[in-house]
N, C-alpha and C. Protein backbone atom coordinates (compact mmCIF):
# COMPACT_ATOMS: atom_id res chain seq x y z
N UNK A 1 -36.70 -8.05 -70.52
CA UNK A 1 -36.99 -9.18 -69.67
C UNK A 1 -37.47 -10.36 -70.53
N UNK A 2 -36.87 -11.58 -70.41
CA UNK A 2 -37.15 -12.44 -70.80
C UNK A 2 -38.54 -13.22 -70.74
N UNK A 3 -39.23 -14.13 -71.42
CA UNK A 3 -40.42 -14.80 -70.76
C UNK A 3 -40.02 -16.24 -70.58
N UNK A 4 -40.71 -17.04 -69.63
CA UNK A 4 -40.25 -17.96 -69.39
C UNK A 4 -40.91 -19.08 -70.49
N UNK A 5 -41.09 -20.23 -70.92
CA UNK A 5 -41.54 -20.77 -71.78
C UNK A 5 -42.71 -21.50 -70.92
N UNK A 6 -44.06 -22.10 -71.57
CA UNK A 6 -44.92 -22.35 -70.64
C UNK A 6 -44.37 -23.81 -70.10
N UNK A 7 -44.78 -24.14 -68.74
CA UNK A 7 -44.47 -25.70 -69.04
C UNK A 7 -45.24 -26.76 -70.09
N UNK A 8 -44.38 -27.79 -69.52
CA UNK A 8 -44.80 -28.81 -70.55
C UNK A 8 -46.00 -29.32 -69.85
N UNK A 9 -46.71 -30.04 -70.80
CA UNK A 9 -48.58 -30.47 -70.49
C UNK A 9 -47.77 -32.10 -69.76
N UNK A 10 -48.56 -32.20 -69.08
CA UNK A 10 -48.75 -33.32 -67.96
C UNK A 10 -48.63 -34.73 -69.21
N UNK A 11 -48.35 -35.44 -68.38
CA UNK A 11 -48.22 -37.02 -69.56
C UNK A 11 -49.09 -37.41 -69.38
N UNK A 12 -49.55 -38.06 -70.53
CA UNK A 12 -51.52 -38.69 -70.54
C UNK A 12 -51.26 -39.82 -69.99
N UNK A 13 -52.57 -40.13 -69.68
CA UNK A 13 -53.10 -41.31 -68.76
C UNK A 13 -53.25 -41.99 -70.13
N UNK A 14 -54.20 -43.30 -69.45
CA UNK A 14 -54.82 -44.55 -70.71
C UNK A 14 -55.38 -44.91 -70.34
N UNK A 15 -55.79 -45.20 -71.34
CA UNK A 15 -57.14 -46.28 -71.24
C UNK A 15 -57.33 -47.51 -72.13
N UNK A 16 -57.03 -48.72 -70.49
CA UNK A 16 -56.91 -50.06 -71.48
C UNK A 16 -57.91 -50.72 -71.57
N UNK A 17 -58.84 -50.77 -72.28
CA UNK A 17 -60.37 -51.07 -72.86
C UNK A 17 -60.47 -52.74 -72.96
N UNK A 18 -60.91 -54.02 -72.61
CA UNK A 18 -60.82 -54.90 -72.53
C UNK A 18 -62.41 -55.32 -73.28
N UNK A 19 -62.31 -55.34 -74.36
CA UNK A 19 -63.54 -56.17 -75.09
C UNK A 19 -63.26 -57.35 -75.23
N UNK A 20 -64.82 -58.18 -74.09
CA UNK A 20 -64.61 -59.58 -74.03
C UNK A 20 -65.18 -60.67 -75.50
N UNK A 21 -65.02 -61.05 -75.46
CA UNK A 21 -65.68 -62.20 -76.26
C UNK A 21 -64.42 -62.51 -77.66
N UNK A 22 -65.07 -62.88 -78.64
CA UNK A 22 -64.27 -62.98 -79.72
C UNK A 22 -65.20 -62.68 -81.33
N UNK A 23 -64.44 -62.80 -81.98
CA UNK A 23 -65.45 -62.84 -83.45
C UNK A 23 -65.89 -63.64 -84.10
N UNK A 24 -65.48 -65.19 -84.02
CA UNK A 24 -65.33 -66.81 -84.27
C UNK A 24 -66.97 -66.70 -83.52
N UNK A 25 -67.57 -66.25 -82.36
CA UNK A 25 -68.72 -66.66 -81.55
C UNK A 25 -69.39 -65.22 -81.84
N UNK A 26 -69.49 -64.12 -82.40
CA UNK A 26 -69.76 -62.77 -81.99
C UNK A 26 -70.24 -62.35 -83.33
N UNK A 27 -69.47 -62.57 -84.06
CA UNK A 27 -69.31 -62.07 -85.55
C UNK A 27 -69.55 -60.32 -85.62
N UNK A 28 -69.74 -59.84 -84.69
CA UNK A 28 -70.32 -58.20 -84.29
C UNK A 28 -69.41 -57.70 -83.96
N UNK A 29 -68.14 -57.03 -84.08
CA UNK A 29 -67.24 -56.46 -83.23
C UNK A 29 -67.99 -55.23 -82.73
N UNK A 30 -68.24 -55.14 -81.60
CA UNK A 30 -68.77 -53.53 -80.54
C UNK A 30 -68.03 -52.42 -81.24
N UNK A 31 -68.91 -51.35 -81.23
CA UNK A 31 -68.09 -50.35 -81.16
C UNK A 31 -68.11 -49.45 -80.19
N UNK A 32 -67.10 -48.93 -80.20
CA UNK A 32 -66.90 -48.03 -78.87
C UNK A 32 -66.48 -46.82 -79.14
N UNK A 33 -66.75 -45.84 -77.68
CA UNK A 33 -66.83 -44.28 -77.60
C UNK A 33 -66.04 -44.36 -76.44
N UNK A 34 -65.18 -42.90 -76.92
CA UNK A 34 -64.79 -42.74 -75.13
C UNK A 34 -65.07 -40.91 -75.59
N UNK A 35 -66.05 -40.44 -74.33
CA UNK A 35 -66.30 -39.12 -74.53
C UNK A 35 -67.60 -38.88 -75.50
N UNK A 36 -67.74 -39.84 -76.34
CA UNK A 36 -69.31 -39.40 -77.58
C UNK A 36 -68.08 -39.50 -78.77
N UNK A 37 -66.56 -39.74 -78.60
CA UNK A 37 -66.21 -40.13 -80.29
C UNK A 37 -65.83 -41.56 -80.67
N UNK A 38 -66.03 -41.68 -82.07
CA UNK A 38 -65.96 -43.33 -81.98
C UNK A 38 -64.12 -43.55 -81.91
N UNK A 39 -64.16 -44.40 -80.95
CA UNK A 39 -62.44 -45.36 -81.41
C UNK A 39 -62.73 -46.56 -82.11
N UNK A 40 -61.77 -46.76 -82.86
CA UNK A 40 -61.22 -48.11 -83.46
C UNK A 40 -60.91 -49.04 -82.21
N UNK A 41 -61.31 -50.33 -82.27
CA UNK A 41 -61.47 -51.19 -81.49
C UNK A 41 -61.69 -52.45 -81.84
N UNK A 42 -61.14 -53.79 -81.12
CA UNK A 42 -61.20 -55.06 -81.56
C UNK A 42 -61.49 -55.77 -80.13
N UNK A 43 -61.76 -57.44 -80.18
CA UNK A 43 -62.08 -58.25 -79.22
C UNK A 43 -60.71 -57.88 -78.39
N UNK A 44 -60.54 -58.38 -77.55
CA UNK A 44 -59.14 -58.09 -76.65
C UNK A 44 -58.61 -57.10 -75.86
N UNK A 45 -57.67 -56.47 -75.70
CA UNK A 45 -57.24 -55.46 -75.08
C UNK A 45 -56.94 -54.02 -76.52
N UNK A 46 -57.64 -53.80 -76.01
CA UNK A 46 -56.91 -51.72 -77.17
C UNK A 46 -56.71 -50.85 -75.94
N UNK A 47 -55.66 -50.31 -76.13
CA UNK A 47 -55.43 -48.81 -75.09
C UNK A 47 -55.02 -48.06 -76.36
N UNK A 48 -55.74 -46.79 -75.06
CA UNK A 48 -55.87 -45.61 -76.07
C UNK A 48 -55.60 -44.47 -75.03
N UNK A 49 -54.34 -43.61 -75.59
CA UNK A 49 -53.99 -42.70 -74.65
C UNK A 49 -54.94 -41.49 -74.24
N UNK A 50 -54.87 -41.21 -73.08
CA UNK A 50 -56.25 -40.15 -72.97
C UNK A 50 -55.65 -38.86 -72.29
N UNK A 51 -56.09 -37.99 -72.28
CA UNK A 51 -55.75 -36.39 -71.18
C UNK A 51 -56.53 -36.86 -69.76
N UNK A 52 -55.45 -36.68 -68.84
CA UNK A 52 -55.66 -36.56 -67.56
C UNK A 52 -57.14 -35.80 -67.26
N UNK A 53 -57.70 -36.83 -65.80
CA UNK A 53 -59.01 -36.19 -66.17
C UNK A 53 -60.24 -37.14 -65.88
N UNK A 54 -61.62 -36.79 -66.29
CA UNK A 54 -62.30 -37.55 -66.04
C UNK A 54 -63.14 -37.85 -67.42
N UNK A 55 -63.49 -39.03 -67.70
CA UNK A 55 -64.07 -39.70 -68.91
C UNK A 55 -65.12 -40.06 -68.73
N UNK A 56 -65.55 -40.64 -69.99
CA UNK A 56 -66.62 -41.91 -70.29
C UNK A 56 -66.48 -42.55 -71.39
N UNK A 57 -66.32 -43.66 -71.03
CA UNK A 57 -66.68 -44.74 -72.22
C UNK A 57 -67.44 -45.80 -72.39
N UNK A 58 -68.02 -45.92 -73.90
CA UNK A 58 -69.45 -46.59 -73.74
C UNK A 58 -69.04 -47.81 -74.83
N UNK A 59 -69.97 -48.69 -75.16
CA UNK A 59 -70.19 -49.75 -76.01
C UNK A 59 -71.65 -49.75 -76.39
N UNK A 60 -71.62 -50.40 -77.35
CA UNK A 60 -72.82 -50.72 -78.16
C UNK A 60 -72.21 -51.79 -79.52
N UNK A 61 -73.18 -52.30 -79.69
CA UNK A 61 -73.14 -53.61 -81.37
C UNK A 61 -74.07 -52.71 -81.77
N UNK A 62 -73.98 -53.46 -82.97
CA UNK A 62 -75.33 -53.02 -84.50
C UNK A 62 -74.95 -54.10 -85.17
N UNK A 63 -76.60 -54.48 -85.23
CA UNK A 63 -76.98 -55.67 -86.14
C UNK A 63 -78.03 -54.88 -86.71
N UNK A 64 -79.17 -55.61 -86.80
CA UNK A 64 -80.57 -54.72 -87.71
C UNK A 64 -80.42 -53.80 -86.71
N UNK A 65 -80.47 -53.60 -85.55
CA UNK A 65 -80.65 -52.49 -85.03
C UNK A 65 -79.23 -52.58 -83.75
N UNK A 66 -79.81 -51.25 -83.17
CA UNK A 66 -78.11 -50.71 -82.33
C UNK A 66 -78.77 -51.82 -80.50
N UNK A 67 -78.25 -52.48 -79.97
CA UNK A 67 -78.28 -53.12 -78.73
C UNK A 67 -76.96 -53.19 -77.63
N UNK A 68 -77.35 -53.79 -76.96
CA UNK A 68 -76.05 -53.91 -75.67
C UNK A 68 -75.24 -52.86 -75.11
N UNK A 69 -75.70 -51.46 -75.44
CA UNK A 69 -75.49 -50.34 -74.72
C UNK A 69 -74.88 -50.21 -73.19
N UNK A 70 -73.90 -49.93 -73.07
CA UNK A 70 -73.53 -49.78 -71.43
C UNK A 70 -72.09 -48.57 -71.45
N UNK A 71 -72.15 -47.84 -70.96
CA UNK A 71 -71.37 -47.03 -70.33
C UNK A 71 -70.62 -46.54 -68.96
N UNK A 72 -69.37 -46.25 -69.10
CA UNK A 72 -68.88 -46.16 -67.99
C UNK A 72 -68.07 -45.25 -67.47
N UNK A 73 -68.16 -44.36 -66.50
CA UNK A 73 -67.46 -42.97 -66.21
C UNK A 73 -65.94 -43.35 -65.41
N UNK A 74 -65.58 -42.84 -65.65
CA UNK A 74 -63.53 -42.63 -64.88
C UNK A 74 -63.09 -41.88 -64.70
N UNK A 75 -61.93 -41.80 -63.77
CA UNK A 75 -61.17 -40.57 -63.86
C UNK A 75 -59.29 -41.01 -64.33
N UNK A 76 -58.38 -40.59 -64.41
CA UNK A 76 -57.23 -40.92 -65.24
C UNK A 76 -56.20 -39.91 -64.63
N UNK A 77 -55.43 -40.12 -63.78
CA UNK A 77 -54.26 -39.75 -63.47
C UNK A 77 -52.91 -39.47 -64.71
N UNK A 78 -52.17 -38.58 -64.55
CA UNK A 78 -51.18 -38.43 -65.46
C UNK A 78 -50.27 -39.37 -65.33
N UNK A 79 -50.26 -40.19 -66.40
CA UNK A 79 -49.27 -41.73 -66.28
C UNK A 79 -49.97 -42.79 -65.91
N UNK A 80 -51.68 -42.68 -65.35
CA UNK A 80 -52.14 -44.00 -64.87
C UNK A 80 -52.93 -44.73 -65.91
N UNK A 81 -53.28 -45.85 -65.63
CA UNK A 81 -53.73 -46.57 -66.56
C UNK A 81 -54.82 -47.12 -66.23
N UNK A 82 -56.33 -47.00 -66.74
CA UNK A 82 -57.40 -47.18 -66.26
C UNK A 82 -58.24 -48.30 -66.98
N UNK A 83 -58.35 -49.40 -65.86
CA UNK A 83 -58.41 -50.86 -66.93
C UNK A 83 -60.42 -51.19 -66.67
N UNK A 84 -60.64 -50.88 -67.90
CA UNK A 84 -62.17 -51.25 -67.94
C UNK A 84 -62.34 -52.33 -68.86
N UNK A 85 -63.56 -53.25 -68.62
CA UNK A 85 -63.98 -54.32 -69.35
C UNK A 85 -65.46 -54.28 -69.63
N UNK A 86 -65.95 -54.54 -71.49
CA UNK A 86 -66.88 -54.17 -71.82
C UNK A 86 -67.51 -55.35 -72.51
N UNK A 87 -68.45 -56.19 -72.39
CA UNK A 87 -68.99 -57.53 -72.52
C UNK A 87 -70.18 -57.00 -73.23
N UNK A 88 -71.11 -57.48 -75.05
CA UNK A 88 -71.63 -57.30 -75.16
C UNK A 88 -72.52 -58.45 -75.12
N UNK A 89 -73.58 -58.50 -75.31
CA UNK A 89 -74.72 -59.18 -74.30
C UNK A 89 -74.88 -60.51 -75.39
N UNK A 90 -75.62 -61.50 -75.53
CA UNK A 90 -75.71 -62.73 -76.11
C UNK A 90 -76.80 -62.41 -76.86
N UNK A 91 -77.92 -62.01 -76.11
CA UNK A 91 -78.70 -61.62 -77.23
C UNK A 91 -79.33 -60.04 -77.10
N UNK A 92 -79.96 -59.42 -78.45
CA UNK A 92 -79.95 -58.31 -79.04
C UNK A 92 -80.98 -57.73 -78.43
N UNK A 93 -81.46 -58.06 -77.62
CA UNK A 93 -82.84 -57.16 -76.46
C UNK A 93 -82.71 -56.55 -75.43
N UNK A 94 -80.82 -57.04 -74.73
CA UNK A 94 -80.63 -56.41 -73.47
C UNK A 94 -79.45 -55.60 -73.34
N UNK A 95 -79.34 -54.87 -72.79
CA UNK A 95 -77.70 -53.97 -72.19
C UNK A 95 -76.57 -54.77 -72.27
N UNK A 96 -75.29 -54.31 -72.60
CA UNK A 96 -74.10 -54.93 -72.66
C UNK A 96 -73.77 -54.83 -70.82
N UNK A 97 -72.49 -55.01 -70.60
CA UNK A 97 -72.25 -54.91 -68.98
C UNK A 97 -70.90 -54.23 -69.64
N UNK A 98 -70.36 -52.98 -68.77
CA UNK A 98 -69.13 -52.56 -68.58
C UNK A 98 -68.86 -52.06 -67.26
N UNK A 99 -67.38 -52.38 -67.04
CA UNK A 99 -66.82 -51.89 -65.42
C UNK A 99 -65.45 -52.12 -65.12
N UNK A 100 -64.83 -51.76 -64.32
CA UNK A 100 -63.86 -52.03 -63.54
C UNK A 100 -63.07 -53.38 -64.04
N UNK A 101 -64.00 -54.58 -63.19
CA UNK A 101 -63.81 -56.15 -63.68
C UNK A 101 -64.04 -56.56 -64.43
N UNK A 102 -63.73 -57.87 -65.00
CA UNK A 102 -64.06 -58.76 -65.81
C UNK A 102 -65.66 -58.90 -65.88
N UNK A 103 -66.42 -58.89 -67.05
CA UNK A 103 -67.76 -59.02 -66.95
C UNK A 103 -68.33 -60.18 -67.59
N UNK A 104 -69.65 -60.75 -66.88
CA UNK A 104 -70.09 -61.70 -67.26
C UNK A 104 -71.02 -61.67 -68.72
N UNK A 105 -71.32 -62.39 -69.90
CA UNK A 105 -71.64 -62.11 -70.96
C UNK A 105 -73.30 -62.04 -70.42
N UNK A 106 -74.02 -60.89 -70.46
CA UNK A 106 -75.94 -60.86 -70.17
C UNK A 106 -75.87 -61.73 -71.00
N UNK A 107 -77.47 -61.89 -70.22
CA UNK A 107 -78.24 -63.00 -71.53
C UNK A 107 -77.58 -64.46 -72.16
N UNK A 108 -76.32 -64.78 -71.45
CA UNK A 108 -75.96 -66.23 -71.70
C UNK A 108 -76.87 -67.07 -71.58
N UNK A 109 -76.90 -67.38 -70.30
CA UNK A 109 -77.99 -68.44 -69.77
C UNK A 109 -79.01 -68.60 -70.30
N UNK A 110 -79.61 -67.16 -70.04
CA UNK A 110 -81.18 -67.87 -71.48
C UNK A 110 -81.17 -68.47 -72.59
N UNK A 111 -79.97 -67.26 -73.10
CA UNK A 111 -79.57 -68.20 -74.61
C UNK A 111 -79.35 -69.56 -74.63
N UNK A 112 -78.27 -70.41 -74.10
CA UNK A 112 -78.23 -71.21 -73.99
C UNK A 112 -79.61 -72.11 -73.29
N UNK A 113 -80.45 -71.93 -72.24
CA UNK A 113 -81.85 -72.87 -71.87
C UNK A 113 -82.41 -72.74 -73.22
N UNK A 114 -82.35 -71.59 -73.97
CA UNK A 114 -83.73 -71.56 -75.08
C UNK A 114 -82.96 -72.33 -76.00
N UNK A 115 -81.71 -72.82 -76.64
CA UNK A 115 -81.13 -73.63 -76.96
C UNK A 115 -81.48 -75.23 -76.41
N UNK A 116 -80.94 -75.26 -75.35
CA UNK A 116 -81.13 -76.96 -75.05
C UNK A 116 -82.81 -76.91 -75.45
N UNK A 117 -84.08 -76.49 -74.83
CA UNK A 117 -85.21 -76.58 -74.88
C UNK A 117 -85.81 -76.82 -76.65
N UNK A 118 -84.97 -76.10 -77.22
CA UNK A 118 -85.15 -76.03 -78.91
C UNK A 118 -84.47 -77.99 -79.63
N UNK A 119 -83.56 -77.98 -79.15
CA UNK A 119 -83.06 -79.00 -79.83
C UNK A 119 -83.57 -80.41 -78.93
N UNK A 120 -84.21 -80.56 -77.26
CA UNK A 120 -84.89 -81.30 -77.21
C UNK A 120 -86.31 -81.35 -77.75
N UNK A 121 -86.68 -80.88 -78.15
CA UNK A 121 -88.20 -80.32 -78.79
C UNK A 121 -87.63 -80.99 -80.52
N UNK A 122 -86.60 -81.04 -80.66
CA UNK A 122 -86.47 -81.27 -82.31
C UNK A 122 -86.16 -82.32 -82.30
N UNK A 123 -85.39 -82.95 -81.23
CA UNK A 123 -84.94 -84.72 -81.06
C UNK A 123 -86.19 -85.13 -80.81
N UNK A 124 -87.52 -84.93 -79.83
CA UNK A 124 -88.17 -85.42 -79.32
C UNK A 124 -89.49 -85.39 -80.93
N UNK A 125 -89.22 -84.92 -81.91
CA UNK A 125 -89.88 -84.16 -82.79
C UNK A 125 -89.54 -85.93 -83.95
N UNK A 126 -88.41 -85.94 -83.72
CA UNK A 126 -87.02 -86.75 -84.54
C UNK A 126 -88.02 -88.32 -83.86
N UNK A 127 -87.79 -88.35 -82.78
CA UNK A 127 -88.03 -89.54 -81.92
C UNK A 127 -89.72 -90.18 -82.55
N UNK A 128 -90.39 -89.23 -82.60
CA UNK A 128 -92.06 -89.55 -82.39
C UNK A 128 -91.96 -90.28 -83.86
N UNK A 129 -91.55 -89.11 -84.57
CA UNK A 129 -91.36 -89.39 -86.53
C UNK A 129 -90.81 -90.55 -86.34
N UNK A 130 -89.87 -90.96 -86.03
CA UNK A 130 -88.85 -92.51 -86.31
C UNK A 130 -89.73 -93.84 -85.84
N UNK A 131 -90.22 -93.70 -84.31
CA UNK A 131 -91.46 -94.37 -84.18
C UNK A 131 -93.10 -94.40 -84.73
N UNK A 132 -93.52 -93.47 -85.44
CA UNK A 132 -94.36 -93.49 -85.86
C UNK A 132 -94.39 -93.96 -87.48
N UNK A 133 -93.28 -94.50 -88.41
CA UNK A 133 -92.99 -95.02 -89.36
C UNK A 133 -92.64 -96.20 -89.03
């Protein structure tokens, strides 16, 4: 009697990973995990084929130290394509954002107020000096 051969394994899903920002403003490229191993990864879109199933994938930067941490669980159909977006944060004290959608960069806004507030404080710094000579 013959044996039959096993079937063939199901066609992998993906995973199209959307790291926002760029490196021109970032200089940090994130690195990323899907499962606890590291992938190779850049600003933009990377897909990376995965086994049908359910996941996780996380982000994090490293500068002096590791920040913007966020993770995100899925599941992946055979042939489907599972589109997540992972934004790491502006500045190095808070959580990155990852999900589904497009994500907003944390910590912009402050960055930027503690910006304008810094450079009126240095014009107004500029101003007193110019009048006081």
């Amino acid at each position: 009697m013959s044996q039959l051969p096993p079937p063939p394994p199901p066609p992998p899903g993906y995973l199209r990973l959307t790291v926002q920002g760029n490196r021109m403003l970032a200089m940090i490229t994130p690195s990323i995990q899907i499962d606890g191993y590291p992938v190779a990864a850049q600003y933009g879109q990377n897909v990376y084929p995965i086994a049908p199933g359910p996941h996780r994938v996380s982000g994090h930067a490293q500068w002096m130290w590791r920040y913007g941490h966020a993770e995100q669980q899925f599941q992946v159909a055979p042939g489907q394509t599972a589109d997540i977006f992972y934004a790491a944060p502006a500045l190095t004290f808070i959580s990155g954002r990852i999900g589904f959608e497009k994500q907003r960069t944390p910590g912009l806004v402050p960055l930027i107020a503690g910006l304008v507030v810094l450079f009126a404080l240095l014009f107004g710094l500029i101003a007193v000096a110019a009048l006081a000579s």
